[in-house]
PDB file of N, CA and C in Angstrom:
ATOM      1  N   UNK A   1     -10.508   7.265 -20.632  1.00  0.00           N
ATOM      2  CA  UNK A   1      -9.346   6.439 -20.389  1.00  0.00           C
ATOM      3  C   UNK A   1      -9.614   5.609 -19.132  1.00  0.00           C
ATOM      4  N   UNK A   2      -9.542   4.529 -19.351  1.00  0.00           N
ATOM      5  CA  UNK A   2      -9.647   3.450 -17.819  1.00  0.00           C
ATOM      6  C   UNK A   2      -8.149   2.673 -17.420  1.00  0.00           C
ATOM      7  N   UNK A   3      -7.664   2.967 -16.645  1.00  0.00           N
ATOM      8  CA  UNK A   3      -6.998   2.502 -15.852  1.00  0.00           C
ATOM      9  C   UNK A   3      -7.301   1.145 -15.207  1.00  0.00           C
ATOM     10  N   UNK A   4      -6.108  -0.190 -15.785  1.00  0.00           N
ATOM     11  CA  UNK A   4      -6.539  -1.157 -14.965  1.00  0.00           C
ATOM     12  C   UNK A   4      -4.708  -2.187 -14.534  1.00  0.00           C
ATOM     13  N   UNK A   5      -5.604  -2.706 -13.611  1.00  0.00           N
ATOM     14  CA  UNK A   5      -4.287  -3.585 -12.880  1.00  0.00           C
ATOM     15  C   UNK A   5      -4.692  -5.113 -12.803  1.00  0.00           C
ATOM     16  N   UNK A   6      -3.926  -5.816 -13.559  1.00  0.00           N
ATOM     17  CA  UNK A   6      -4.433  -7.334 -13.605  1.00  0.00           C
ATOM     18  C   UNK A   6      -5.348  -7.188 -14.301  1.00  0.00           C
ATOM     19  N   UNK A   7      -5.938  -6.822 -15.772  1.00  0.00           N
ATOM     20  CA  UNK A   7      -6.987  -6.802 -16.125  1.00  0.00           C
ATOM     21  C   UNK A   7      -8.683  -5.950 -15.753  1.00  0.00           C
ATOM     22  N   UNK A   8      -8.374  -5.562 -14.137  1.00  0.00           N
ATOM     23  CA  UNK A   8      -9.119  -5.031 -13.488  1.00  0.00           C
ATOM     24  C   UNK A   8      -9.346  -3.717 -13.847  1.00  0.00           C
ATOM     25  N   UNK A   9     -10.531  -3.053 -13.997  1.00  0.00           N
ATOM     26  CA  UNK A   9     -10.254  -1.392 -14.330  1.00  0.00           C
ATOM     27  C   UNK A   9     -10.604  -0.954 -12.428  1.00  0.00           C
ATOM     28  N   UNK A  10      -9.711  -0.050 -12.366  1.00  0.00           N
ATOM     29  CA  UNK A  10      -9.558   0.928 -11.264  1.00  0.00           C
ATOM     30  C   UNK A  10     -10.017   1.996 -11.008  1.00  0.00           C
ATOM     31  N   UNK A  11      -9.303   2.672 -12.172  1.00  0.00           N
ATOM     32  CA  UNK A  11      -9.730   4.112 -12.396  1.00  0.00           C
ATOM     33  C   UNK A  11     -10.099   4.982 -13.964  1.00  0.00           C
ATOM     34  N   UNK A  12     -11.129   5.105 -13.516  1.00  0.00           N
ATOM     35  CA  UNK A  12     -11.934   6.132 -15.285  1.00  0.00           C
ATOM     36  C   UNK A  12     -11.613   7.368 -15.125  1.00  0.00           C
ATOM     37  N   UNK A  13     -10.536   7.784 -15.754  1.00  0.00           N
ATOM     38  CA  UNK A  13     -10.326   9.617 -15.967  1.00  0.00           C
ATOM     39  C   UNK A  13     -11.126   9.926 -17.001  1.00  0.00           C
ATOM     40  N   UNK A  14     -11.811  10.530 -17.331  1.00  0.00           N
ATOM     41  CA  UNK A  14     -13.203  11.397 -17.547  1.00  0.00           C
ATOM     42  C   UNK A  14     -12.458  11.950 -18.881  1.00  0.00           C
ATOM     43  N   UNK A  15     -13.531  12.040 -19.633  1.00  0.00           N
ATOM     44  CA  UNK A  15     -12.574  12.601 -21.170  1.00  0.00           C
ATOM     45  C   UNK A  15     -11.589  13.922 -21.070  1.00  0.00           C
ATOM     46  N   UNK A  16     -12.916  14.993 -20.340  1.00  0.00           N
ATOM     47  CA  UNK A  16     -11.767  15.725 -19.991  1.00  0.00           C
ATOM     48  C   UNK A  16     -10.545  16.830 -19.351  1.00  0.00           C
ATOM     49  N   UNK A  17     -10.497  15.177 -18.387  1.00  0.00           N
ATOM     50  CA  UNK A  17      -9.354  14.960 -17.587  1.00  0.00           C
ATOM     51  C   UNK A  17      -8.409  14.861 -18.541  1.00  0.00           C
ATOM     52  N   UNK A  18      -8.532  13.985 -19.211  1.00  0.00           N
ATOM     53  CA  UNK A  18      -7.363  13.305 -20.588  1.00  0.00           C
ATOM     54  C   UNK A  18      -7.323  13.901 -20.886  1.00  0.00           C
ATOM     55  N   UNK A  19      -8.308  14.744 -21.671  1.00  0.00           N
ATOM     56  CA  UNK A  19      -7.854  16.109 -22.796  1.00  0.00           C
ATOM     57  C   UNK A  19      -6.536  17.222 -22.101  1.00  0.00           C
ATOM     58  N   UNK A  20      -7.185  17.328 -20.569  1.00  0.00           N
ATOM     59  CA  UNK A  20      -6.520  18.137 -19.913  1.00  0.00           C
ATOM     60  C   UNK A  20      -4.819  17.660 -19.802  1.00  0.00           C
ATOM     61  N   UNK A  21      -5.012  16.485 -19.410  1.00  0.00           N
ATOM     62  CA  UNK A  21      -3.649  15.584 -18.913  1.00  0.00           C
ATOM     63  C   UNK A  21      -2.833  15.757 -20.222  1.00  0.00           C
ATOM     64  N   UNK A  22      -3.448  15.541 -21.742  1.00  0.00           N
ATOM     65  CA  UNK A  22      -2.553  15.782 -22.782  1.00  0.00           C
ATOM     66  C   UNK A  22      -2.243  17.295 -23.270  1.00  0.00           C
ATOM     67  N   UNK A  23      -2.944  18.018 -22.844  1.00  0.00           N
ATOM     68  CA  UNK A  23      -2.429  19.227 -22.809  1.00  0.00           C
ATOM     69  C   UNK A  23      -1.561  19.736 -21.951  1.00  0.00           C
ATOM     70  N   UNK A  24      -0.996  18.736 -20.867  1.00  0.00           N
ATOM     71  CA  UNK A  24       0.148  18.941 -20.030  1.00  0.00           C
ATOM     72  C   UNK A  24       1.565  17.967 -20.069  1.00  0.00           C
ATOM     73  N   UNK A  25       0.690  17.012 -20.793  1.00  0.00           N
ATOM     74  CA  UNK A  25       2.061  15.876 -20.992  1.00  0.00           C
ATOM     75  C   UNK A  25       1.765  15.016 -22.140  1.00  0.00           C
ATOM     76  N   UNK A  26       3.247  14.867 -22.504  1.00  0.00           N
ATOM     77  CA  UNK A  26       3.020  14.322 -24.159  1.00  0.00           C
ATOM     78  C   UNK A  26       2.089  12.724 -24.187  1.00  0.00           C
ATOM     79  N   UNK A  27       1.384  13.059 -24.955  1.00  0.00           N
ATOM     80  CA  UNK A  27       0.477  12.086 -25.060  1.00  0.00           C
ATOM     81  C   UNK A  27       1.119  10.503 -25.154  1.00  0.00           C
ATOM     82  N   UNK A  28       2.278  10.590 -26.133  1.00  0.00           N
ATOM     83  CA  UNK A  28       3.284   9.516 -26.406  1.00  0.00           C
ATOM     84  C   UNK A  28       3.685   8.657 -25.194  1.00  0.00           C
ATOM     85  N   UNK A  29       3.439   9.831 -23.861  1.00  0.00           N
ATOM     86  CA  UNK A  29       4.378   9.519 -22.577  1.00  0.00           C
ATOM     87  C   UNK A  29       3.010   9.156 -21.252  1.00  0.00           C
ATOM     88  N   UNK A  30       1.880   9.917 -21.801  1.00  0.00           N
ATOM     89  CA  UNK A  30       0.899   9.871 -20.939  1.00  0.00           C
ATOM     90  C   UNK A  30       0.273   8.871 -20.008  1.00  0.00           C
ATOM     91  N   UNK A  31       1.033   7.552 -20.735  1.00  0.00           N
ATOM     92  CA  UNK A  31       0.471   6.271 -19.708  1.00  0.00           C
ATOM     93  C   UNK A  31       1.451   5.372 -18.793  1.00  0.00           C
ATOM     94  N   UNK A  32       2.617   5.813 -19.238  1.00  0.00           N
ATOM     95  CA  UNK A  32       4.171   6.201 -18.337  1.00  0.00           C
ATOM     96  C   UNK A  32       3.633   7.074 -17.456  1.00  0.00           C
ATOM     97  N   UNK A  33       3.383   8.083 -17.275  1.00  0.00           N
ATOM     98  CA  UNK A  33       3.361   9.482 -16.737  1.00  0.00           C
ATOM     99  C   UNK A  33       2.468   9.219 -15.448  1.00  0.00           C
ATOM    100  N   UNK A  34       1.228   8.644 -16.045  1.00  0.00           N
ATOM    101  CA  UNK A  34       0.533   8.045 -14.646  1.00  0.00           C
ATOM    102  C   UNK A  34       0.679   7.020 -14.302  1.00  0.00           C
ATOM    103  N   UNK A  35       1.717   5.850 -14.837  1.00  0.00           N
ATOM    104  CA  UNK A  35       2.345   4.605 -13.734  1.00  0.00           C
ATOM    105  C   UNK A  35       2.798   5.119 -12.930  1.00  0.00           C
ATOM    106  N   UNK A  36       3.388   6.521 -13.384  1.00  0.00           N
ATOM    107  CA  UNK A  36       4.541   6.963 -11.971  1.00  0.00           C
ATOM    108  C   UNK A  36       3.711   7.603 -11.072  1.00  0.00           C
ATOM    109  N   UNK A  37       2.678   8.399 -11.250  1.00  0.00           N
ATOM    110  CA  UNK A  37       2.184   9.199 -10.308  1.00  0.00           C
ATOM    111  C   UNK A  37       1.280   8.258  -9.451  1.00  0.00           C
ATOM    112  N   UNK A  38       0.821   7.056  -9.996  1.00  0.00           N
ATOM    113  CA  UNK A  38       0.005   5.607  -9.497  1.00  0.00           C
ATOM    114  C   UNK A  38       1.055   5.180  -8.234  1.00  0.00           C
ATOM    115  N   UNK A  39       2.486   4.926  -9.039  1.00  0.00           N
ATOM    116  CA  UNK A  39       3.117   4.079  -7.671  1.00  0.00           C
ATOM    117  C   UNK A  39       3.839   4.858  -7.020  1.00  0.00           C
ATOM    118  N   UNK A  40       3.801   6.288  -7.089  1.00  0.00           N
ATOM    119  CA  UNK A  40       4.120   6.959  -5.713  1.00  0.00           C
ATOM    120  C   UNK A  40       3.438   7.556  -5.033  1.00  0.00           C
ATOM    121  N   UNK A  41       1.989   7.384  -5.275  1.00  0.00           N
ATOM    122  CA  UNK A  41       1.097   6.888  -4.006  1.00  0.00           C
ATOM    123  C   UNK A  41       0.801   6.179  -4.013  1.00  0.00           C
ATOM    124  N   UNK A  42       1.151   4.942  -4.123  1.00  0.00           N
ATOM    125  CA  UNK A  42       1.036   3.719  -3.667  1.00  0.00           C
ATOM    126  C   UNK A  42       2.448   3.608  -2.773  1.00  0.00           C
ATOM    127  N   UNK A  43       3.710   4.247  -3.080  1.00  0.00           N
ATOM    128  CA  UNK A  43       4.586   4.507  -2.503  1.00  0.00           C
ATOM    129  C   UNK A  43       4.319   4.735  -1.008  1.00  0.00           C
ATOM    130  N   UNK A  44       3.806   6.091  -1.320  1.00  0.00           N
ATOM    131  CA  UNK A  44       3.499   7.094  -0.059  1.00  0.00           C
ATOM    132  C   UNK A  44       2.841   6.224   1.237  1.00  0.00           C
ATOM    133  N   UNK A  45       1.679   5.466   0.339  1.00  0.00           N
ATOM    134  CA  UNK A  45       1.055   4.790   1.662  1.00  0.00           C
ATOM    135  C   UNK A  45       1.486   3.689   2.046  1.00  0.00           C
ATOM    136  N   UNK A  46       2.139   2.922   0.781  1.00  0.00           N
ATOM    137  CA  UNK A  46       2.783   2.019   1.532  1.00  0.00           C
ATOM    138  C   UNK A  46       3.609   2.832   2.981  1.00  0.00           C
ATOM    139  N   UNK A  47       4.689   3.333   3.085  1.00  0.00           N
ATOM    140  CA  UNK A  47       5.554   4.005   3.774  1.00  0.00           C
ATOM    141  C   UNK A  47       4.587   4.549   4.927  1.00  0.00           C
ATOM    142  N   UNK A  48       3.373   4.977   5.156  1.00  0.00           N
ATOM    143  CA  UNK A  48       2.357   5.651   6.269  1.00  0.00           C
ATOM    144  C   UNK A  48       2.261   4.294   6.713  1.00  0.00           C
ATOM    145  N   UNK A  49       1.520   3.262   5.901  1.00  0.00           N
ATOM    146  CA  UNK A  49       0.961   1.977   6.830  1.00  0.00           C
ATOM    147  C   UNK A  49       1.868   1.121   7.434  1.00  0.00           C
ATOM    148  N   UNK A  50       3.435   0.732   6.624  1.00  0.00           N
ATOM    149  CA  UNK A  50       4.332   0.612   7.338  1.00  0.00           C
ATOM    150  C   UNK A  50       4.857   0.550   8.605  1.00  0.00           C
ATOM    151  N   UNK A  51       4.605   2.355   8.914  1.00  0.00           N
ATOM    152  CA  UNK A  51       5.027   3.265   9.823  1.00  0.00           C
ATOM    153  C   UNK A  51       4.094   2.764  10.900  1.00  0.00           C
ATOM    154  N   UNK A  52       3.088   2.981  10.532  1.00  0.00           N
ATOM    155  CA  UNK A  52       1.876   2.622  11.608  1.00  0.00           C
ATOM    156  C   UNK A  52       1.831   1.430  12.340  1.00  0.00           C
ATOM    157  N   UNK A  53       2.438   0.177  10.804  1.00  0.00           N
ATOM    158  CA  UNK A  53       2.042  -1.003  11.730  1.00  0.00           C
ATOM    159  C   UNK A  53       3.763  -0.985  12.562  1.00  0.00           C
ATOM    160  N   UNK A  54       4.689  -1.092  12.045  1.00  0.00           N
ATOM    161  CA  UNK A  54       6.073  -0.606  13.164  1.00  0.00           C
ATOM    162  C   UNK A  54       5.711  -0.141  14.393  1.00  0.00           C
ATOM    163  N   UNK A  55       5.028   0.682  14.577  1.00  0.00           N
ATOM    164  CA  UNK A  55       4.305   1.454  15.985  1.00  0.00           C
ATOM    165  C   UNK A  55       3.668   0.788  16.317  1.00  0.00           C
ATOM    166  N   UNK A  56       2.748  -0.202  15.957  1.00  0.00           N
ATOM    167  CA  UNK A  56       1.825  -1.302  16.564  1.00  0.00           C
ATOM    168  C   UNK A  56       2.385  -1.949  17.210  1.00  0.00           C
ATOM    169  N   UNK A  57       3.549  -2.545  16.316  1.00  0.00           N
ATOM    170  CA  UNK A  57       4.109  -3.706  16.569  1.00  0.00           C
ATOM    171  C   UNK A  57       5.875  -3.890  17.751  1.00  0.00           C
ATOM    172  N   UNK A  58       5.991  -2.779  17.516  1.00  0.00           N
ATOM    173  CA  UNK A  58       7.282  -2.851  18.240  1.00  0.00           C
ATOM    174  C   UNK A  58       7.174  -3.564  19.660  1.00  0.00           C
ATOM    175  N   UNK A  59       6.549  -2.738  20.050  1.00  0.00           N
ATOM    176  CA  UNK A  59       5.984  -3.297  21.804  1.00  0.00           C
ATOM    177  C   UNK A  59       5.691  -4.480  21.803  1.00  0.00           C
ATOM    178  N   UNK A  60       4.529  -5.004  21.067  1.00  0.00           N
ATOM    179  CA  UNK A  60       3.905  -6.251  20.858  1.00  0.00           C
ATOM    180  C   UNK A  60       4.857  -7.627  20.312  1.00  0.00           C
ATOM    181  N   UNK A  61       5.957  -7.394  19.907  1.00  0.00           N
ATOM    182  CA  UNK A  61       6.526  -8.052  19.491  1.00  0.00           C
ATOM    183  C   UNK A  61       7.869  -8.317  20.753  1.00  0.00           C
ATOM    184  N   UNK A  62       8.006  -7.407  21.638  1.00  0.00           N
ATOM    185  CA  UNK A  62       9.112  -7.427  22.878  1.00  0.00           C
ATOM    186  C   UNK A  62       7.756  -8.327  23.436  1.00  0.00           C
ATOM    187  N   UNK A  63       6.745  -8.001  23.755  1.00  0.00           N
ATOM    188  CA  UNK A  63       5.174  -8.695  24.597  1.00  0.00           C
ATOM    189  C   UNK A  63       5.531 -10.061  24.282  1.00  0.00           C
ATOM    190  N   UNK A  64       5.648 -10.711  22.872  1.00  0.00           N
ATOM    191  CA  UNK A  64       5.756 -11.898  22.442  1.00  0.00           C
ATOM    192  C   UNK A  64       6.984 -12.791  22.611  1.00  0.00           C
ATOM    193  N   UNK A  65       7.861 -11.878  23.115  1.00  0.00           N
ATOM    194  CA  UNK A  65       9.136 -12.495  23.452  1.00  0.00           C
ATOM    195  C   UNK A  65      10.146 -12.429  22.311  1.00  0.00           C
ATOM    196  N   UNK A  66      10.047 -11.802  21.522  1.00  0.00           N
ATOM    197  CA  UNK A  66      10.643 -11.460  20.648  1.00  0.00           C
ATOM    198  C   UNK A  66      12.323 -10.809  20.452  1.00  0.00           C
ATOM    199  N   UNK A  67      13.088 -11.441  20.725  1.00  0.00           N
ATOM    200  CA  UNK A  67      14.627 -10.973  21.099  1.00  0.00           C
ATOM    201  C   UNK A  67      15.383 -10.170  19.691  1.00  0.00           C
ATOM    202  N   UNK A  68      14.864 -10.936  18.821  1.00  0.00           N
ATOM    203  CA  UNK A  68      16.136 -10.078  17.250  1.00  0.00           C
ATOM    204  C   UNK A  68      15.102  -9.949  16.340  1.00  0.00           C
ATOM    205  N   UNK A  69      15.026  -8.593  15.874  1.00  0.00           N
ATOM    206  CA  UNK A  69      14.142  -7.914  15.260  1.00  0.00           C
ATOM    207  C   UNK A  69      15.343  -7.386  13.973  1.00  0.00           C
ATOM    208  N   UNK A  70      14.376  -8.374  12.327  1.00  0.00           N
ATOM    209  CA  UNK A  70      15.371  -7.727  11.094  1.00  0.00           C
ATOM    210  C   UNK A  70      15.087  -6.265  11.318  1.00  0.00           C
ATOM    211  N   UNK A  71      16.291  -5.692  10.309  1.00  0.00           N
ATOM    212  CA  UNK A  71      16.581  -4.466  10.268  1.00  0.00           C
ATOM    213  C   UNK A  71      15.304  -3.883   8.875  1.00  0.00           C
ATOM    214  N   UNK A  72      15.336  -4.754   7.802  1.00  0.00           N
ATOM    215  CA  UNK A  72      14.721  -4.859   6.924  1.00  0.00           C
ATOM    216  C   UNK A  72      13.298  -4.510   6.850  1.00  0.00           C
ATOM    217  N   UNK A  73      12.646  -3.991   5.851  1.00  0.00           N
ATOM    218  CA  UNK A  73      11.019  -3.721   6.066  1.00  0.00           C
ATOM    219  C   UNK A  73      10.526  -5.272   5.906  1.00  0.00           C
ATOM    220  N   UNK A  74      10.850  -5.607   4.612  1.00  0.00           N
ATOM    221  CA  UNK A  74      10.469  -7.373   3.969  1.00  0.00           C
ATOM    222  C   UNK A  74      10.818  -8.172   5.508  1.00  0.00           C
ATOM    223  N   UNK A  75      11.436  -8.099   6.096  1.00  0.00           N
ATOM    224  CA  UNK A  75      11.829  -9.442   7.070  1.00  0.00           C
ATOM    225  C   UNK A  75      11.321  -8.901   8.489  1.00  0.00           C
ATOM    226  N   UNK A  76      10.987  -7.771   8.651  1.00  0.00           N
ATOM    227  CA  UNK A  76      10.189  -7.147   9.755  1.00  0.00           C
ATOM    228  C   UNK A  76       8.837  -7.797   9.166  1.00  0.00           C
ATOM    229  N   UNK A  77       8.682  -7.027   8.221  1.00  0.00           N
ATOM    230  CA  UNK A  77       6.597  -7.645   8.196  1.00  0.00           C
ATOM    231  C   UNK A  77       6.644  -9.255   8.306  1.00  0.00           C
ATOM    232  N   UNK A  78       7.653  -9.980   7.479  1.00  0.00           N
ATOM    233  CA  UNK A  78       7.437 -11.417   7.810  1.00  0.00           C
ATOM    234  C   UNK A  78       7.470 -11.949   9.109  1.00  0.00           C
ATOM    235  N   UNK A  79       8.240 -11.071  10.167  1.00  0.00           N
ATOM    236  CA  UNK A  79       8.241 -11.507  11.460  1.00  0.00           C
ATOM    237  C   UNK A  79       7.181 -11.125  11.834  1.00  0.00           C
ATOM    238  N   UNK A  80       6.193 -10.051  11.513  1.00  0.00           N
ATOM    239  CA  UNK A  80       5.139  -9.511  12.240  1.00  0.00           C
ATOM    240  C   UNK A  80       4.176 -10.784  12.161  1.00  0.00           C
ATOM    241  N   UNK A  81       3.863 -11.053  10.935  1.00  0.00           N
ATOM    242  CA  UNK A  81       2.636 -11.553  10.233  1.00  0.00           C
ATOM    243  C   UNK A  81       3.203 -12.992  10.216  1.00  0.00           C
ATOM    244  N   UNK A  82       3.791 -13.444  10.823  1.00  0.00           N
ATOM    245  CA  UNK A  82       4.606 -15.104  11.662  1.00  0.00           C
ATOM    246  C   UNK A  82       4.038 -15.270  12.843  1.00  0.00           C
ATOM    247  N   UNK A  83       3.344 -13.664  14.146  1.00  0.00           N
ATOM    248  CA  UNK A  83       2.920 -13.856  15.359  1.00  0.00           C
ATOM    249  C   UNK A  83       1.750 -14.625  14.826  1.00  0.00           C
ATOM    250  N   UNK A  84       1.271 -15.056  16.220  1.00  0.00           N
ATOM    251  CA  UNK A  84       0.010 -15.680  16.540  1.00  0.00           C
ATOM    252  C   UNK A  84      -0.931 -14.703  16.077  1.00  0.00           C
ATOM    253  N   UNK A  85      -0.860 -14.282  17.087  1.00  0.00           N
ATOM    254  CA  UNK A  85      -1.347 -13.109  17.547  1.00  0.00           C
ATOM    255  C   UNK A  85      -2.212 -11.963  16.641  1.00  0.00           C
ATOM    256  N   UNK A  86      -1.345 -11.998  15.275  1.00  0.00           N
ATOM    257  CA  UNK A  86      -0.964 -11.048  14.169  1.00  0.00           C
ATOM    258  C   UNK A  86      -2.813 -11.216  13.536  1.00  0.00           C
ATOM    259  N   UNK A  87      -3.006 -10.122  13.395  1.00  0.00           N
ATOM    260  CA  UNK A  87      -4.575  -9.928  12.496  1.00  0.00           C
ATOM    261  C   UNK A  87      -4.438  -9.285  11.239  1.00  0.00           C
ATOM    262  N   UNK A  88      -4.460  -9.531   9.893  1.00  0.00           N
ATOM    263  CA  UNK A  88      -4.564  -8.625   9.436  1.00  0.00           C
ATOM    264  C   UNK A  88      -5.853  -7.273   9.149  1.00  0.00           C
ATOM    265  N   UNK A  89      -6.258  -6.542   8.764  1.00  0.00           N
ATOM    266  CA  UNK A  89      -7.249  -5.715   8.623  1.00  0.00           C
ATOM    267  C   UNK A  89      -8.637  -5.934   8.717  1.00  0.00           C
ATOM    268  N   UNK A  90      -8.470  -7.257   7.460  1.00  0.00           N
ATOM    269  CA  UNK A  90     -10.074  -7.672   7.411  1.00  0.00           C
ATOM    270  C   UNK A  90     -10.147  -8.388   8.695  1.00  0.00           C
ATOM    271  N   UNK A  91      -9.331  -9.547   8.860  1.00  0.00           N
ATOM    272  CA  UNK A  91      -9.520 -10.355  10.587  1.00  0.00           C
ATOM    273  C   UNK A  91     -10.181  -8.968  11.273  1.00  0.00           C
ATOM    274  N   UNK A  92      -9.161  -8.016  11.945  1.00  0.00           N
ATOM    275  CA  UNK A  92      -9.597  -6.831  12.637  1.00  0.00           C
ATOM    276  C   UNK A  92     -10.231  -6.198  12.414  1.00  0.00           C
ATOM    277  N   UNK A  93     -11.211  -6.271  11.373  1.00  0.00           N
ATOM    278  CA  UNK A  93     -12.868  -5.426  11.360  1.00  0.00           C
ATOM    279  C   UNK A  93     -13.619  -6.528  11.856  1.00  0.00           C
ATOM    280  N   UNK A  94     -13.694  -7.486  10.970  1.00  0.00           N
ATOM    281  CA  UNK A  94     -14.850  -8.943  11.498  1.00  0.00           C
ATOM    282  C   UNK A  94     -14.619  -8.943  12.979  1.00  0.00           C
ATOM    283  N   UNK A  95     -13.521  -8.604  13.754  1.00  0.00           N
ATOM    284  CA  UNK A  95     -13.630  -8.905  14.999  1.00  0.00           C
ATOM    285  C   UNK A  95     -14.485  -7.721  15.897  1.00  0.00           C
ATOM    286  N   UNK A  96     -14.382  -6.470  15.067  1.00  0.00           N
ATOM    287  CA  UNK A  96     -15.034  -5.754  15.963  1.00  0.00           C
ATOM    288  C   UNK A  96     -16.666  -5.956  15.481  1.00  0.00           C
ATOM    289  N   UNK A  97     -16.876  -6.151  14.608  1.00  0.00           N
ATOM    290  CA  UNK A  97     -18.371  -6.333  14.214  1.00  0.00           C
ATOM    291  C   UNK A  97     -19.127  -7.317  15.274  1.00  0.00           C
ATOM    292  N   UNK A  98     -18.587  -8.479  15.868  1.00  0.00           N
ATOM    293  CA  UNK A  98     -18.753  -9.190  16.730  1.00  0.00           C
ATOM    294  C   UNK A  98     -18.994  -8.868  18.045  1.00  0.00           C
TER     295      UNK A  98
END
């Protein structure tokens, strides 16, 4: 079974994995069954990296002069990633490679 997103394959569960997986959940339901278990860890980390960049950013964003901070996750990251300043991940590896 391959797992894909946008056409992309992601993930190959191994025959048997599947065999196993349908011997625990109805086969009918089995590709439901792992959307859900897919987007709540994708959940999960969303919610860790979140967290993390909030902690980055709180300070850094009073640093920037920053007076009204949304309450919102969506209108927090847009204010984050609006700084100058703001790197995302890949920026912040290429910079340390340098």
């Amino acid at each position: 079974m391959i797992i894909s997103i946008d056409g992309t394959p992601v993930l190959t569960i191994p025959a048997s994995q599947e065999t196993t997986l349908k011997d625990a959940v109805n086969e009918d339901i089995l590709v439901e069954e792992i959307t859900k278990w897919l987007a709540q860890a994708i959940d999960n980390h969303y919610e860790a990296y979140f967290d993390n960049l909030k902690r980055m950013w709180d300070a850094q964003l009073v640093i920037n002069g920053v007076t009204s901070v949304p309450i919102d996750k969506g209108g927090y990251l847009a204010l984050v990633i609006s700084q100058e300043n703001y790197k995302d991940k890949k920026e912040r590896d290429l910079e340390e490679q340098v």
